[in-house]
Each structure stands twice: as C-alpha cells, then as structure tokens.
Protein backbone atom coordinates (compact mmCIF):
# COMPACT_ATOMS: atom_id res chain seq x y z
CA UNK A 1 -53.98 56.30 -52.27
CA UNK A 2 -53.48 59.75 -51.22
CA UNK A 3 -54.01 59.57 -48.21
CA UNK A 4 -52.39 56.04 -47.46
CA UNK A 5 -48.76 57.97 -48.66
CA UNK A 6 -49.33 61.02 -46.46
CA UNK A 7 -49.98 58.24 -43.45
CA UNK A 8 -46.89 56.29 -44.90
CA UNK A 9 -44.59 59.45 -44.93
CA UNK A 10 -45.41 60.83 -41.54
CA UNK A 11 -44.35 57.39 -39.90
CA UNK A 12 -40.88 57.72 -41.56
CA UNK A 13 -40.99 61.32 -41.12
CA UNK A 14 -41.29 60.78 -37.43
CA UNK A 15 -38.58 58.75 -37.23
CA UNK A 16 -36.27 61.14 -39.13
CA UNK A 17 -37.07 63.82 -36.71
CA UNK A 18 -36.70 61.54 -33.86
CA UNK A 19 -33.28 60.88 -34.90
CA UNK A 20 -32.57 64.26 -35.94
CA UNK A 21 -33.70 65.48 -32.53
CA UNK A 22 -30.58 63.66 -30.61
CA UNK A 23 -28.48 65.75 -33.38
CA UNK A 24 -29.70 69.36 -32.64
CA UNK A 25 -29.83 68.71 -29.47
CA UNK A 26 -26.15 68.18 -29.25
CA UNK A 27 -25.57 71.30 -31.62
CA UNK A 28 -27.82 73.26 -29.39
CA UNK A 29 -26.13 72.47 -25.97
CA UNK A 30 -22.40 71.60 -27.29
CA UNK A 31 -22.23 73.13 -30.32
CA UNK A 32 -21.18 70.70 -31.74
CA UNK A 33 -21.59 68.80 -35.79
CA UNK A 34 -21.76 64.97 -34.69
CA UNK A 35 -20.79 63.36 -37.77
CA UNK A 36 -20.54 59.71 -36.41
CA UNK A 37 -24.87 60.30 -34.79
CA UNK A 38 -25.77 57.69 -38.00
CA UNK A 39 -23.04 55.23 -36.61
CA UNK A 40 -24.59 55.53 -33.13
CA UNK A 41 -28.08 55.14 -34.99
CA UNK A 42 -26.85 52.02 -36.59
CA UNK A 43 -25.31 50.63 -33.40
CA UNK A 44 -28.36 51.16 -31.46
CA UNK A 45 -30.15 48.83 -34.43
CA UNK A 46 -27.69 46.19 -34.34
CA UNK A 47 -28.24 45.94 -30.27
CA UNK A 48 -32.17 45.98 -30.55
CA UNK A 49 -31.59 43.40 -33.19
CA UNK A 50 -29.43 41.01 -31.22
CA UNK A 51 -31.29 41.13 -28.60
CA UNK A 52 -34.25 39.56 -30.59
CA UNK A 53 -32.54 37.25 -32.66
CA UNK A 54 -30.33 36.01 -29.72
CA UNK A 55 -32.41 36.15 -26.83
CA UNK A 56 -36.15 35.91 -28.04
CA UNK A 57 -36.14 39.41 -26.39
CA UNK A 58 -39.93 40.89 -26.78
CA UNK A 59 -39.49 44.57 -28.92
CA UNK A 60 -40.02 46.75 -26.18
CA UNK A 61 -37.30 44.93 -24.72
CA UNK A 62 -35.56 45.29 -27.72
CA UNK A 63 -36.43 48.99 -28.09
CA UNK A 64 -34.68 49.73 -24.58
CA UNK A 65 -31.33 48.31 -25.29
CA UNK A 66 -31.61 49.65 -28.52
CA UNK A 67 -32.03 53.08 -26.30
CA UNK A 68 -28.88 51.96 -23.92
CA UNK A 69 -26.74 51.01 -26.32
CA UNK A 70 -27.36 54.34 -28.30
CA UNK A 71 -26.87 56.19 -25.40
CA UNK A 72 -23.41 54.29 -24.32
CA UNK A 73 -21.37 54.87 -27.71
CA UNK A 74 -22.60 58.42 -27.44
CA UNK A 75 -20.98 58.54 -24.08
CA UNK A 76 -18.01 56.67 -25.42
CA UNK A 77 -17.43 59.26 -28.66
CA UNK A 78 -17.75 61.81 -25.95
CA UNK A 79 -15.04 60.95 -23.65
CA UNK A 80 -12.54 59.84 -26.70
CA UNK A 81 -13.42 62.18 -29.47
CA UNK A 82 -14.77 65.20 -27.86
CA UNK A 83 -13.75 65.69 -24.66
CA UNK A 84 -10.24 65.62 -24.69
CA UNK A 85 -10.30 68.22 -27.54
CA UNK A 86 -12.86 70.50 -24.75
CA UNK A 87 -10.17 70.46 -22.58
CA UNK A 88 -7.56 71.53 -24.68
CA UNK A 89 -10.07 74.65 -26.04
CA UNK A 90 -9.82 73.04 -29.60
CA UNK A 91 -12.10 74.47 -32.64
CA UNK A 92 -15.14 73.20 -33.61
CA UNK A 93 -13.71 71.97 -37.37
CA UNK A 94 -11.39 69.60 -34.89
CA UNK A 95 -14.58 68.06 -33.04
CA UNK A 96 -15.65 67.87 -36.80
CA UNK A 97 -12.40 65.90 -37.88
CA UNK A 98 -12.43 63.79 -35.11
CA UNK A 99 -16.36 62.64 -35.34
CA UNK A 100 -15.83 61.94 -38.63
CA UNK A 101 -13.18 59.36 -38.00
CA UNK A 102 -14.77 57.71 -35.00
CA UNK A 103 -17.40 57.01 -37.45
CA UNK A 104 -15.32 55.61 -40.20
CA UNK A 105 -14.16 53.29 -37.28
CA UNK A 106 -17.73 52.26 -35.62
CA UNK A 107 -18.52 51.48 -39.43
CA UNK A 108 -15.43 49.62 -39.79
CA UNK A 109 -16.13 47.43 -36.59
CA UNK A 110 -19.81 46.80 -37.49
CA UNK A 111 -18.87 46.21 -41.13
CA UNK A 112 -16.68 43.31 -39.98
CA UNK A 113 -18.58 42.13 -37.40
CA UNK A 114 -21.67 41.36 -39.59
CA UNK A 115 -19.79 40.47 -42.83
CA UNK A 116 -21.41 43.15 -44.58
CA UNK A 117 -24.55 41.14 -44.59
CA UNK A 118 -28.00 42.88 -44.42
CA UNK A 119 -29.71 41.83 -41.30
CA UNK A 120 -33.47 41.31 -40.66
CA UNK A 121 -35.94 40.89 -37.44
CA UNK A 122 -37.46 37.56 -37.62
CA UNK A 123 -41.59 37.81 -39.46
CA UNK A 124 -43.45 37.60 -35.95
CA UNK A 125 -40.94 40.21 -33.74
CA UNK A 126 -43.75 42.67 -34.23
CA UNK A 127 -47.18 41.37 -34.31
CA UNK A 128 -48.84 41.91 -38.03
CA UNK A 129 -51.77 43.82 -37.40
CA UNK A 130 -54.07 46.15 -40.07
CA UNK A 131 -57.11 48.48 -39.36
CA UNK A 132 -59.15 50.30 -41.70
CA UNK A 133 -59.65 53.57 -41.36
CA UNK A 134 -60.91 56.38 -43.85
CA UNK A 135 -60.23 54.05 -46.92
CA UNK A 136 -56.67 53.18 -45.66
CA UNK A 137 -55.10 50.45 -44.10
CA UNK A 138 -52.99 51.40 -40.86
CA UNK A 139 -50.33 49.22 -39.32
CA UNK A 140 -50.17 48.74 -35.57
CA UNK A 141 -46.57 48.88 -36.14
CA UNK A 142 -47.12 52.52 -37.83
CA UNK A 143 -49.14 54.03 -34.61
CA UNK A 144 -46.55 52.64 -31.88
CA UNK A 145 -44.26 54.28 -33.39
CA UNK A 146 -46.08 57.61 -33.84
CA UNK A 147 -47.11 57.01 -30.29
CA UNK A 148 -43.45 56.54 -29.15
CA UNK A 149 -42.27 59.64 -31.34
CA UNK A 150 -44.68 61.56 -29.54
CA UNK A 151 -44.45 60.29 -25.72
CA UNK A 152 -40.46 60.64 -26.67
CA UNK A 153 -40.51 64.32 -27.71
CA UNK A 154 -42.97 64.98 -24.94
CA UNK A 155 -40.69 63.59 -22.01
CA UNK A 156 -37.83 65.20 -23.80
CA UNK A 157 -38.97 68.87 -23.69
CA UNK A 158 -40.65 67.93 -20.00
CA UNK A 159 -37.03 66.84 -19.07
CA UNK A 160 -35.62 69.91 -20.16
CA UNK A 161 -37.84 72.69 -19.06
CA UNK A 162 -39.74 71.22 -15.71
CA UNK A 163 -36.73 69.42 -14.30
CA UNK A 164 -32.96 71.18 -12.34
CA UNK A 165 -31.22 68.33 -14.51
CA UNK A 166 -33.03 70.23 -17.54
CA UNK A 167 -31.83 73.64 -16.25
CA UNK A 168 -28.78 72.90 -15.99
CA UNK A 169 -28.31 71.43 -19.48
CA UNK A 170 -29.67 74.50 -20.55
CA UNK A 171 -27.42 77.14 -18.55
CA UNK A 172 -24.23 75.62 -20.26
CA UNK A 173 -26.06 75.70 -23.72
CA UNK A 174 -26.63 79.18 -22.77
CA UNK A 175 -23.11 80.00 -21.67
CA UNK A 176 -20.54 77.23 -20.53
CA UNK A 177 -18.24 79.93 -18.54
CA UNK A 178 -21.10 81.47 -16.68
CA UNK A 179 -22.40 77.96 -15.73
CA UNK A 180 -19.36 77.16 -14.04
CA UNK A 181 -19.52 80.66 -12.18
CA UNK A 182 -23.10 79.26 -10.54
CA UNK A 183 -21.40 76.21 -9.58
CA UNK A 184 -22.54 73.90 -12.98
CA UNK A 185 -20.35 71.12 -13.74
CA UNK A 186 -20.47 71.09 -17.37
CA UNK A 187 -18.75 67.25 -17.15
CA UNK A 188 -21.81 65.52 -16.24
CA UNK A 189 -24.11 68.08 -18.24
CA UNK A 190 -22.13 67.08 -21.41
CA UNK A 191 -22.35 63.33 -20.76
CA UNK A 192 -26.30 63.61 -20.00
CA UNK A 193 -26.59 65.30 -23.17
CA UNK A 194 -24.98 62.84 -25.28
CA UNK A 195 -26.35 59.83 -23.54
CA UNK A 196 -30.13 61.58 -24.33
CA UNK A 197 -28.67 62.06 -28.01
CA UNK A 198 -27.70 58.54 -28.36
CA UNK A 199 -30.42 56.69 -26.68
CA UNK A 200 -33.00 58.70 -29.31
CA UNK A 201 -30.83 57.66 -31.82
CA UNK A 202 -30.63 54.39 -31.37
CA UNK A 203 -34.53 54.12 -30.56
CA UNK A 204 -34.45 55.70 -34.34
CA UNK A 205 -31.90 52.41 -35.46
CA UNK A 206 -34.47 50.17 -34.02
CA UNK A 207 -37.37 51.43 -35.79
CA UNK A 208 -36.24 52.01 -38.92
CA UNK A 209 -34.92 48.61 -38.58
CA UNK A 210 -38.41 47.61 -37.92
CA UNK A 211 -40.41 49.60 -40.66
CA UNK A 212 -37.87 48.41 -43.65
CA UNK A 213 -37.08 44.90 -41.56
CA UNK A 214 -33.22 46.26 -42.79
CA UNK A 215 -30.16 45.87 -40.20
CA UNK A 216 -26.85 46.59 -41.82
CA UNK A 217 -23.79 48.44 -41.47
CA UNK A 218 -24.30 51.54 -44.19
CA UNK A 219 -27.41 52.48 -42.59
CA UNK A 220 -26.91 55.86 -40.89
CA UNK A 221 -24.87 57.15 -43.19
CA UNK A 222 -27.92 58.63 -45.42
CA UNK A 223 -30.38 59.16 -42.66
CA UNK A 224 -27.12 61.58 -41.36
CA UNK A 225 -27.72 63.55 -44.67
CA UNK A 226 -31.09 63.59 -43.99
CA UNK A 227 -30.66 64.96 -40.38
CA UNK A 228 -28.45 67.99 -42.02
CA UNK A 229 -31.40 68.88 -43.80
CA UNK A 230 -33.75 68.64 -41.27
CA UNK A 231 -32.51 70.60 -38.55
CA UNK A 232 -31.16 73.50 -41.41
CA UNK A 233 -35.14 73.48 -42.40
CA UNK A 234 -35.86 73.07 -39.28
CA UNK A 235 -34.22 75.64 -37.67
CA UNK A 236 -30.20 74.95 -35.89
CA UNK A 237 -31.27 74.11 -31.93
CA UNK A 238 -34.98 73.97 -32.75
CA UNK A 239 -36.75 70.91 -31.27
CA UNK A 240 -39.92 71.29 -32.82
CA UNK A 241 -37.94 72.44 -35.92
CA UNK A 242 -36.33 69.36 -36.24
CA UNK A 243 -39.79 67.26 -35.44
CA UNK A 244 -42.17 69.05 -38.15
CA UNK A 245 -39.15 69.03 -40.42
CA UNK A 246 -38.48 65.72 -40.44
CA UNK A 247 -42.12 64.93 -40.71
CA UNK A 248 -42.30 66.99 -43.79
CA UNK A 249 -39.18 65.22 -45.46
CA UNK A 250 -40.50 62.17 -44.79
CA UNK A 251 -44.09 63.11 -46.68
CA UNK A 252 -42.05 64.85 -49.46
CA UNK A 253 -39.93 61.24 -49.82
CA UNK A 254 -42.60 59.16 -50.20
CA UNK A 255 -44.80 61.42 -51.93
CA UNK A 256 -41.96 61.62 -54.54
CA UNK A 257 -41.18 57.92 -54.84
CA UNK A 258 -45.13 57.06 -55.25
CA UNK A 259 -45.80 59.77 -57.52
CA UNK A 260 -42.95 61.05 -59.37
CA UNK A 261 -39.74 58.97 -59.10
CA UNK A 262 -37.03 57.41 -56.49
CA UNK A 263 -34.30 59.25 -58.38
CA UNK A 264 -36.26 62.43 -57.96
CA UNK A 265 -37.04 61.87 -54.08
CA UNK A 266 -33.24 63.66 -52.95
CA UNK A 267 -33.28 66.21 -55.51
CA UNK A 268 -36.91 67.79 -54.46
CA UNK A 269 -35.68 67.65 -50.80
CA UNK A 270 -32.52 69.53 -51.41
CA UNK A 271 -34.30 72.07 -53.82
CA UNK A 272 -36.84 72.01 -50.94
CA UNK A 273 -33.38 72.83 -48.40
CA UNK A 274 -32.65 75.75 -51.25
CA UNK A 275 -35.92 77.27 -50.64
CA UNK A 276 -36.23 77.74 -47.01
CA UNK A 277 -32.05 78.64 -46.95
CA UNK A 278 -32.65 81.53 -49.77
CA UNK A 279 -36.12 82.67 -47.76
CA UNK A 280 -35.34 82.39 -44.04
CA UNK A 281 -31.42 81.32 -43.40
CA UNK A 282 -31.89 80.57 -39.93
CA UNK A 283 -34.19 77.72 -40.70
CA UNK A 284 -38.47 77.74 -40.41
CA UNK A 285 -38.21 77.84 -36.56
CA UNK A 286 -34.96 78.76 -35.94
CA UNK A 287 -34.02 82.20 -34.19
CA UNK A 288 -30.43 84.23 -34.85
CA UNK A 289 -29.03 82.72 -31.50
CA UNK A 290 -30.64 79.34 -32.48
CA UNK A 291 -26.87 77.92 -32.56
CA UNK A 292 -25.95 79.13 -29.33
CA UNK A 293 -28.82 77.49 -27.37
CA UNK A 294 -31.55 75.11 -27.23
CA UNK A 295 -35.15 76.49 -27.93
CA UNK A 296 -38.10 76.12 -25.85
CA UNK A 297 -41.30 74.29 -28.00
C-alpha cells in the first residue's frame, strides 16, 4: 500500500514540477511572477481535449497541440500583457497586475465557452493497461508520463546549455543590457522563452487531464498555488529545484490524503513551505542570485 502511494505521488509530482518548470523558467530569464501560467495550463488541456473528442486525434497527437496551444497563449500574454509594459521600463508589481487580469479573462473565455461544465477524455483515449511489479499495480498511463517528464526536462536543460539558442536565453537572464551590447535581441529570446513555458504547461493541462480524466475551466488555478510552493522549496530559477520539489509535493499530497486526511493534504505542504523558508530562504537548491538567472542542473 506503501509503496503503491509513493508510485501514485511521484506521477502527480512529476507533473507538478513539469508545470512548475515553464514558471521558473520565466522567473529565471524574465523575472517575471506569471500569474495567468494555470490559465495557459488549462488552455493547453482544453486543446489536447478537443482534439480527441472532435477529431478522434490519437494522444500523442493530442499531447502536441496540447504543447502548441500552450506555447501560443504564452506568446499571446507576452506581446499584450508583458511586453508593452518592457518597453515602457514598468515594475515588476505592474507585470504582476497585468498577468493577473489576463488570467481572470482566459478564465472568463473558457468559463463561457464550456458552460462551466467539467469535461472528460472519452474511456479508450489512453489504452487501460496494468503490470505488476513489487506487489503494486503500475499503469502504462503512469510510466509515459514519467517517461515524458523525464525526456522533457532532459531536452529542456540540453536546449539550454548545448545549444547558441540556449546561450542566448541565458545571456539576457544573466543581464538584458549587456546582451544587447553583444548583439542579443532580447525580442525573440523573450518570445522563445515563453513559448517553451507554455508548451510545458500545457503538456502539464493534458496530463493532468488524463490522470484525473478532469477538463474544466478552474483547473490551474490551484496547481498555480502549487507551483508557488514548488519553485520557493525548490529554489527561485532552479530547474532541478522545481523537478524534485514538485515530486516531493506530490508524495506529501497523496501520502496525506491516503493516510491522514484531504483537509490536511494543503496544510502539511505549506507547514512543509514554512520549514525550508525559516531553514534555507533561498529555497533547497536555490543560490542568492537564483532570481537573477537560470541555474545549470
């Protein structure tokens, strides 16, 4: 039973950090608190889903414009919440303001657009498959998506650190000014970075979608809170930080809820958030210029 739960939170875990990797990743390179990242996360569900319930569309299909759609309302918030205020050298509580009501409007649209009704993948969009291993039973569902998490992260730290585009998304986390002084365009830098952000996010809508078989409007609103906690525990800019943390809310979670109680889940993981804040402020892998740049794994 034990073990089953660990197995159990690690999937979800994954996912968190997943999703919570697309958040620090824009904090680390743009400095910036994207409070509408669950709206893109829920957008990038609603596309996957679509795709299956309108077109028959196989997951991995489903998966990818899941990814694409993710990555285009990124882009989108981007040129009409954040870039404008870039331009005009605003503060960072603006770009705060002004995620916060692009979200209340992406949850307005999908609110009406669905009727507020929870949406579900049809039984057979994933095939139903158990193995038994070490007394527990393992979904096929649960190792793709540990596989994913893992070829995802991978190719996301490869992309930084072995490739120019990665160095340059790096330079202007570094230091936007200087950037520009080797001939950087932070423009396209900025929109790379928030398309990544998005399409991991919306990978993250799809399966989470997939594990609960739940599609509605609300749903990145608490995986958002979660995300806060995660990359704070995690460490602000870390990308394993936010990977291992997220792993370890996730076990926490569902240890809780199978052991304790659902009502008791939050309140051990903010206790949990209390801890590592009190012992080490800058998070568990997190550095004292963690906010100011992106840190190698």
């Amino acid at each position: 039973m034990l073990m089953q739960q660990l197995l159990n939170g690690i999937v979800v875990g994954s996912v968190y950090g997943l999703f919570a990797l697309g958040f620090t990743l824009l904090f680390g390179v743009n400095h910036i608190m994207n409070m509408a990242h669950g709206s893109v996360f829920m957008w990038g569900a609603f596309a996957g889903l679509f795709a299956v319930l309108q077109f028959d569309a196989p997951i991995y299909v489903a998966l990818l414009i899941g990814m694409l759609a993710g990555g285009a309302v990124s882009v989108l918030l981007d040129l009409v919440a954040f870039r404008p205020l870039r331009r005009r050298g605003g503060p960072e509580f603006s770009a705060i303001v002004s995620s916060i009501g692009a979200d209340l409007v992406l949850i307005s649209i999908a609110q009406k657009l669905s009727n507020t009704a929870v949406m579900r993948f049809p039984f057979d969009a994933f095939p139903v498959i158990f193995f038994s291993f070490m007394g527990m039973r393992v979904q096929l569902l649960q190792l793709v998506i540990m596989a994913l998490v893992v070829i995802m992260v991978v190719g996301l730290v490869w992309y930084l650190y072995r490739t120019s585009f990665g160095l340059r998304i790096r330079s202007v986390a570094y230091a936007e000014q200087t950037s520009r002084l080797l001939g950087i365009n932070p423009g396209p830098v900025n929109m790379q970075v928030f398309f990544i952000s998005g399409a991991l996010a919306g990978m993250a809508g799809v399966l989470i979608g997939l594990v609960f078989n739940s599609v509605h409007f609300a749903m990145g609103e608490p995986l958002l809170l979660r995300a806060f906690v995660i990359i704070i525990i995690g460490g602000l800019g870390s990308i394993p930080g936010a990977l291992i943390a997220g792993m370890v809310i996730g076990i926490v979670q569902t240890l809780s809820v199978a052991y304790i109680s659902s009502g008791v889940a939050e309140a051990i993981v903010f206790l949990a958030l209390f801890v590592v804040i009190v012992l080490k402020p800058t998070g568990l892998f997190g550095q004292p210029t963690a906010a100011m740049r992106v840190q190698r794994a």
